[in-house]
Every structure is written in structure tokens, then in C-alpha cells.
C-alpha atoms as a PDB file:
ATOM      1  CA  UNK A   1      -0.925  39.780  -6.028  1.00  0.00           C
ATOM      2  CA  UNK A   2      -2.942  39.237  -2.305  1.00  0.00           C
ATOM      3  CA  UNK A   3      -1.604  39.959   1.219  1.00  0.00           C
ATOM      4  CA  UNK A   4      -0.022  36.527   0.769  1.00  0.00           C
ATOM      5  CA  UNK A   5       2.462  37.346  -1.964  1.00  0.00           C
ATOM      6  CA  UNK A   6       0.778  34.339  -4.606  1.00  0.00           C
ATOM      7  CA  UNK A   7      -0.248  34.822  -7.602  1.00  0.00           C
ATOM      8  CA  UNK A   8      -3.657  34.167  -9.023  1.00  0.00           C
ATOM      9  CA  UNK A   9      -2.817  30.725 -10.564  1.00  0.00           C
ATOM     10  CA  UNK A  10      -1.190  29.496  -7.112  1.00  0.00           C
ATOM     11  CA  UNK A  11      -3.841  30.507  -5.458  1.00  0.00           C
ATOM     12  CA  UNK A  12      -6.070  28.115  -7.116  1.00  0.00           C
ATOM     13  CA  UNK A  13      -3.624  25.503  -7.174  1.00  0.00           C
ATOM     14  CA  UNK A  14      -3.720  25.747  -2.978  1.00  0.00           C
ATOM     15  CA  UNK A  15      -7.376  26.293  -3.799  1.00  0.00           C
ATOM     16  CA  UNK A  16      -7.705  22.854  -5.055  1.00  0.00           C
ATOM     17  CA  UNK A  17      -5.247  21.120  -3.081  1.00  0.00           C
ATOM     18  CA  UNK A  18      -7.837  22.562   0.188  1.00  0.00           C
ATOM     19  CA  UNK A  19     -10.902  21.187  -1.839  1.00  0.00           C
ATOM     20  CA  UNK A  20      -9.535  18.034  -2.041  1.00  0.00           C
ATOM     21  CA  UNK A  21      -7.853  17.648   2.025  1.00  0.00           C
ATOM     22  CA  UNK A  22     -11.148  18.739   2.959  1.00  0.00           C
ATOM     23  CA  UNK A  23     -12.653  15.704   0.904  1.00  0.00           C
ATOM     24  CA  UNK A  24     -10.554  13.368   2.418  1.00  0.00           C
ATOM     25  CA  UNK A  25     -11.392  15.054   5.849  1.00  0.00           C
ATOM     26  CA  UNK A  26     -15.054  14.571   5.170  1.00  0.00           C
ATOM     27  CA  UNK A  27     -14.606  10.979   3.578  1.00  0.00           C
ATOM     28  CA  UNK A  28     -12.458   9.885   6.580  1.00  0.00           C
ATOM     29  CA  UNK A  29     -15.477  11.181   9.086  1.00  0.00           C
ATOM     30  CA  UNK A  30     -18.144   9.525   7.446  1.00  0.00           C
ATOM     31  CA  UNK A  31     -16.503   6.345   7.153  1.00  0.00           C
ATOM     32  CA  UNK A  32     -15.512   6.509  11.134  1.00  0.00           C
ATOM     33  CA  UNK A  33     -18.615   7.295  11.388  1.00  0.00           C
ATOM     34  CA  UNK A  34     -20.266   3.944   9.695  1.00  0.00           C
ATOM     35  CA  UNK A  35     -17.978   2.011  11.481  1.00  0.00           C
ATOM     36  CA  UNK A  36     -18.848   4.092  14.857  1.00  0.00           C
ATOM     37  CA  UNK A  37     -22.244   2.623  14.412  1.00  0.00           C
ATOM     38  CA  UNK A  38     -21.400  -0.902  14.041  1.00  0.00           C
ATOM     39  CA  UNK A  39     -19.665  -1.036  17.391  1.00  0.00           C
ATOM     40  CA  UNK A  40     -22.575  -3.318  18.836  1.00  0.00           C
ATOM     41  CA  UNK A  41     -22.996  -5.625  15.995  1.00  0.00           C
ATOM     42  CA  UNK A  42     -21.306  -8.974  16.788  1.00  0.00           C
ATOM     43  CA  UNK A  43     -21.638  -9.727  13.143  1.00  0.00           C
ATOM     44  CA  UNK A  44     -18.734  -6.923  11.784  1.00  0.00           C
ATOM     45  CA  UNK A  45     -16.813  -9.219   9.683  1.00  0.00           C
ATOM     46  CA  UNK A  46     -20.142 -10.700   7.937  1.00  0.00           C
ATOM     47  CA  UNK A  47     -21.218  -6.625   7.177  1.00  0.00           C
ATOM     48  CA  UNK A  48     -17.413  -6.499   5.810  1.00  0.00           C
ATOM     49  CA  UNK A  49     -18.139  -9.116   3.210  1.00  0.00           C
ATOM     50  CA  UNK A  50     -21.636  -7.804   2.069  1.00  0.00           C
ATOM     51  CA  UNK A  51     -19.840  -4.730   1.890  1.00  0.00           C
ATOM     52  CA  UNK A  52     -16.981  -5.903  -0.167  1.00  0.00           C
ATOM     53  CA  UNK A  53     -19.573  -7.872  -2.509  1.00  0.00           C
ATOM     54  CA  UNK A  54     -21.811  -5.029  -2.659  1.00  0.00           C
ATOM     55  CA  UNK A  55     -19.037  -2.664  -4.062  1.00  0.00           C
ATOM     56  CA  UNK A  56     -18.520  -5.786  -7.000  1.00  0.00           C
ATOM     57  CA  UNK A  57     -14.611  -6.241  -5.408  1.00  0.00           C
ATOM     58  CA  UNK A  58     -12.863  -9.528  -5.249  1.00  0.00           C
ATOM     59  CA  UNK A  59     -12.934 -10.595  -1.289  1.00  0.00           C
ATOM     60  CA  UNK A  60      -9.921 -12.385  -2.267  1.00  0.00           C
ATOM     61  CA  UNK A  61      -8.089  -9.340  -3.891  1.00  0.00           C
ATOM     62  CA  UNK A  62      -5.155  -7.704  -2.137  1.00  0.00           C
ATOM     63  CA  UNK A  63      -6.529  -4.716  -0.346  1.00  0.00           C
ATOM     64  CA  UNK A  64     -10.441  -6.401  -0.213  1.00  0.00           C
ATOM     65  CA  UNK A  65      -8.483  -8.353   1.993  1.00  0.00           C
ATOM     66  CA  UNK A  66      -6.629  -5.978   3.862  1.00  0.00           C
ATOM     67  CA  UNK A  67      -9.833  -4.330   5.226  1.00  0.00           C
ATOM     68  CA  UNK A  68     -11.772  -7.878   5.438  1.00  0.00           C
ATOM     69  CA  UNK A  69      -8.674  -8.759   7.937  1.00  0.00           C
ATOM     70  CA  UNK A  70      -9.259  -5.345   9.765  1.00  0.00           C
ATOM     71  CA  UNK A  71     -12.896  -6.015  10.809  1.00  0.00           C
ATOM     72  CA  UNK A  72     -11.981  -9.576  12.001  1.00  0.00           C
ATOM     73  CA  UNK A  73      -9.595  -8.311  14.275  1.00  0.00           C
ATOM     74  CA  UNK A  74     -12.088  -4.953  15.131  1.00  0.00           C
ATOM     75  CA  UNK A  75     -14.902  -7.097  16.433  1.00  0.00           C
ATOM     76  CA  UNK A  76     -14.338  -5.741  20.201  1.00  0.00           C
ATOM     77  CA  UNK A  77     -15.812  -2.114  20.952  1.00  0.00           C
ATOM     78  CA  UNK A  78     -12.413  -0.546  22.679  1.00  0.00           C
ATOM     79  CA  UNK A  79     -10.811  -1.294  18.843  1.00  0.00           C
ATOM     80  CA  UNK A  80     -13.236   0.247  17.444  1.00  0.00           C
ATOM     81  CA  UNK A  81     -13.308   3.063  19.315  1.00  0.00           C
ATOM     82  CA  UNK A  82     -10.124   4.027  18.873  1.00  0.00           C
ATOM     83  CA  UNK A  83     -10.070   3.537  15.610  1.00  0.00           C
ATOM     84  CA  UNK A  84     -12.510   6.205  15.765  1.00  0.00           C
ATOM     85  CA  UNK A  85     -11.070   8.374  17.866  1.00  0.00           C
ATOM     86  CA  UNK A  86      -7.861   8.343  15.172  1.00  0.00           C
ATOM     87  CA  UNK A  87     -10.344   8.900  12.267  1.00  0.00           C
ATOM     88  CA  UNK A  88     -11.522  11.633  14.094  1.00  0.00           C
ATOM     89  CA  UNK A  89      -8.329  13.461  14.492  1.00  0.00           C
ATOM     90  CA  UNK A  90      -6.898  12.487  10.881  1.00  0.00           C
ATOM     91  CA  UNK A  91     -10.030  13.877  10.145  1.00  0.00           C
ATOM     92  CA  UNK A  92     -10.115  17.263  11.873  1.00  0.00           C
ATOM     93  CA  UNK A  93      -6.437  17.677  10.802  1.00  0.00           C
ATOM     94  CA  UNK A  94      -7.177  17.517   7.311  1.00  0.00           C
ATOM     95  CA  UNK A  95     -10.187  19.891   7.784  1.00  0.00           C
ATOM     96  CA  UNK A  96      -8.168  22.304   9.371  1.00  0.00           C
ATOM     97  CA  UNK A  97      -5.281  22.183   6.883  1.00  0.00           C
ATOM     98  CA  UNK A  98      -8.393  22.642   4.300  1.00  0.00           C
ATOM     99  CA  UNK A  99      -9.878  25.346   6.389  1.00  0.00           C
ATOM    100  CA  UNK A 100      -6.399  27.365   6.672  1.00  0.00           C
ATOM    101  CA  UNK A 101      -5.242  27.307   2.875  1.00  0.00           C
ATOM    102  CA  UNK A 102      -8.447  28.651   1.838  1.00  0.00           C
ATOM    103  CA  UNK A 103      -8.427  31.261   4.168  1.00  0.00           C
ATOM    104  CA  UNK A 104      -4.519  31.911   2.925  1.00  0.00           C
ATOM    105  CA  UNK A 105      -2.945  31.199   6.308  1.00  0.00           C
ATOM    106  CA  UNK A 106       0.947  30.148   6.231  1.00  0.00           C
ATOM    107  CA  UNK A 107       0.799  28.047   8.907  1.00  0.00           C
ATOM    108  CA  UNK A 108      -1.558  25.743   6.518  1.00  0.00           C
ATOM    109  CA  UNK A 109       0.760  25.928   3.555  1.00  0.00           C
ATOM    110  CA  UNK A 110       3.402  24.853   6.155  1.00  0.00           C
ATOM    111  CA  UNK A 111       1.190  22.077   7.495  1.00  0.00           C
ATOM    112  CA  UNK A 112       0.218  21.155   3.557  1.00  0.00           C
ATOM    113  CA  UNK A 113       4.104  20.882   2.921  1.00  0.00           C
ATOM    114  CA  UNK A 114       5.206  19.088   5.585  1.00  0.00           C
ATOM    115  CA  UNK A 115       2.518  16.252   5.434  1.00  0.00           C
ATOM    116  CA  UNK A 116       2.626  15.627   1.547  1.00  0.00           C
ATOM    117  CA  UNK A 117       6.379  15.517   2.453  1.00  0.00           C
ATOM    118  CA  UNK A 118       6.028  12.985   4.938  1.00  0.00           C
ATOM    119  CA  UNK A 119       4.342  10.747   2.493  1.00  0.00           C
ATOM    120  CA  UNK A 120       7.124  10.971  -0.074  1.00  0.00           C
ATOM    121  CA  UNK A 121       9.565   8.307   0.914  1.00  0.00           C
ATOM    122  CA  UNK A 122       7.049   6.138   1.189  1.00  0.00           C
ATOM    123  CA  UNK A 123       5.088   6.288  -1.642  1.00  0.00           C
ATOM    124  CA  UNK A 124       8.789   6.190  -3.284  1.00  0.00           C
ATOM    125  CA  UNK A 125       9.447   3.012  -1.730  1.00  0.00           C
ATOM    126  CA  UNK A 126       6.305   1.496  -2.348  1.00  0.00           C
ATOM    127  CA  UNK A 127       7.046   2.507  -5.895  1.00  0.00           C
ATOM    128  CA  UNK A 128      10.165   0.960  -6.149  1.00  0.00           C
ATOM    129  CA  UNK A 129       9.342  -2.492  -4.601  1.00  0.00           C
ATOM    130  CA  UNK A 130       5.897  -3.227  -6.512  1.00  0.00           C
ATOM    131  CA  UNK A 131       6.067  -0.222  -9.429  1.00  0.00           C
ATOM    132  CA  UNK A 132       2.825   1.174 -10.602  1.00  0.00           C
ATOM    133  CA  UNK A 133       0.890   3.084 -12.872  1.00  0.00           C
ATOM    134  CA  UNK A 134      -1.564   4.746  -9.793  1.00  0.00           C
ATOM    135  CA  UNK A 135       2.322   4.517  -7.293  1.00  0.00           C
ATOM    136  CA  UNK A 136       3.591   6.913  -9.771  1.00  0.00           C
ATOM    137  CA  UNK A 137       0.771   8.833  -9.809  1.00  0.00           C
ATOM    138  CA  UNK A 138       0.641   8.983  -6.064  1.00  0.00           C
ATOM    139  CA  UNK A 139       4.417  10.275  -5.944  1.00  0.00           C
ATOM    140  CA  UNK A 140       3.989  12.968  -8.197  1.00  0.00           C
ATOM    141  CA  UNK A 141       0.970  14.469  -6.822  1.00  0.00           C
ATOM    142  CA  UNK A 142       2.848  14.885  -3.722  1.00  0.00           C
ATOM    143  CA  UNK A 143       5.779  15.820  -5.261  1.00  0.00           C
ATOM    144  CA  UNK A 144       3.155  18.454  -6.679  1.00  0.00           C
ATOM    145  CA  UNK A 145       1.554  19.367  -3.264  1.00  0.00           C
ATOM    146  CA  UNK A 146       4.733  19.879  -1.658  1.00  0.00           C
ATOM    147  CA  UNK A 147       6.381  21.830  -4.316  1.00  0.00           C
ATOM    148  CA  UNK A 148       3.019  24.365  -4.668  1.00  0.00           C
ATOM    149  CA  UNK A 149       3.104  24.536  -1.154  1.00  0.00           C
ATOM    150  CA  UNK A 150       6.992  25.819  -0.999  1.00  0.00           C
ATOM    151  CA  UNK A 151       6.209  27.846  -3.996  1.00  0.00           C
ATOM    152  CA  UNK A 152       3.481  29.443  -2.062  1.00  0.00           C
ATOM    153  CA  UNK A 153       6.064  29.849   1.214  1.00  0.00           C
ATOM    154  CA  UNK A 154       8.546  31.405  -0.849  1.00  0.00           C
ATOM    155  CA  UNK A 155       6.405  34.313  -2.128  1.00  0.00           C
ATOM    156  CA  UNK A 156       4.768  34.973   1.117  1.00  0.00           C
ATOM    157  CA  UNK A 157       8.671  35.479   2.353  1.00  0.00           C
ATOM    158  CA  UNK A 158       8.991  37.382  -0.700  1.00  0.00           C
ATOM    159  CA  UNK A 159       6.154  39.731  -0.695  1.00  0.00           C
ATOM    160  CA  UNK A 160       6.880  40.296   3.647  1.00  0.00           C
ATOM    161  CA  UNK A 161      10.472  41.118   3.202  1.00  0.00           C
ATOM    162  CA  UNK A 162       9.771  43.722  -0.193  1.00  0.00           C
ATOM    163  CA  UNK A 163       6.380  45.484   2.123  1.00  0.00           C
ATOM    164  CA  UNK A 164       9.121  46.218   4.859  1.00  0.00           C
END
């Protein structure tokens, strides 16, 4: 066992579950970053379509929609920059929570926990009211997230309170 009290196979369980926060950090920045540099084109909702075209969706799908919608209301610059400006901070939280569980830091794993928790209730909800195949999915990986992330909280308690 590490300084941390986990075990080799937790380890790369909170190994993975950094890899793939830091993904979303990264994904998150790069797409506030696209729409960052669209904040002078008067034209936003027209780029929207070629993009949803381009990616071979159905403009008149469910979330297509959803995000064709968004850039018709986004068209002025203060919008869009705080939509940045929240991209930006969803995205250097996530990158941070990545950053910390690699380097084995509890206050990540409690971080981790507590927003995979958050998520729960609704991803159970949106479960129960249009039930899914990917919703399931969804709730148990952060089901799985949070309970890895207790597991890991548990035997850092552990391991401090048998090293004193």
C-alpha cells in the first residue's frame, strides 16, 4: 500500500476516473474555446447548422436541437462571454480534480465524491421519467465514481489512524 492507504487496483481505478475528468476538462476548453472565437460572427446560428450537418445529426433531433436553440439565443457577445467564462471554470475544476487524484491528494477524492454525487439524483430522475439504455449507464458510472472515491476515503482514514 502508498502513503494514501489504497491499494494498487484503486489506485488505478482513481487513475482512470482522473484520465477521464481531465478529458472532459480539456473537451469543455476547447469547445469554449471555438465558441470564444465566434463571438463576432453575426452568422452563429447558420455555423450551428453546418455544424450539426457536418457531424451527419438530425437538426430536428432532440438534443441537435437543444444546442441549435442555444446559438439562436447566444448571438450577442456578453452571452457568449459568459458562457465562456463558465466553461472556463467547469473547465479548470475538472482539471484540478484530475490534477489532485493523480497526484493522490484527499481533498480530490473528496471533490471526485461529492460532484459524481451531485449528479446522482438527477441522472436517477432523468432515468425514471424517459428510461434508457445510455441513463442507466450514466447512473451507474457515478454510482461507480462515488463509491471508488469513498472506498479510497475510507482507507486513507484507515491507513492515518493504524500509522498513529
Amino acid at each position: 500500500m502508498n502513503p494514501s492507504g489504497s491499494t494498487s487496483a484503486s489506485r488505478r481505478a482513481i487513475r482512470a476516473i482522473a484520465l477521464v475528468e481531465a478529458s472532459k476538462g480539456l473537451l469543455v476548453l476547447l469547445v469554449a474555446t471555438g465558441v470564444l472565437s465566434l463571438i463576432h460572427r453575426q452568422d452563429l446560428y447558420d455555423v450551428a447548422v453546418q455544424l450539426v450537418r457536418h457531424s451527419h445529426l438530425n437538426p430536428a433531433s432532440h438534443y441537435p436541437q437543444i444546442f441549435l436553440d442555444a446559438m439562436a439565443k447566444v448571438q450577442d457577445g456578453g452571452h457568449v462571454l459568459w458562457l465562456a467564462a463558465g466553461s472556463a471554470a467547469y473547465s479548470a475544476a475538472r482539471l484540478a480534480e484530475a490534477y489532485g487524484l493523480l497526484r493522490e491528494r484527499a481533498w480530490a477524492e473528496w471533490l471526485a465524491a461529492a460532484s459524481g454525487a451531485i449528479y446522482v439524483p438527477f441522472d436517477l430522475l432523468h432515468l425514471v421519467r424517459r428510461p434508457s439504455m445510455v441513463g442507466l449507464v450514466v447512473v451507474l458510472v457515478n454510482l461507480a465514481v462515488v463509491g471508488v472515491m469513498v472506498l479510497a476515503l475510507l482507507q486513507r482514514r484507515r491507513a492515518r489512524v493504524a500509522g498513529s
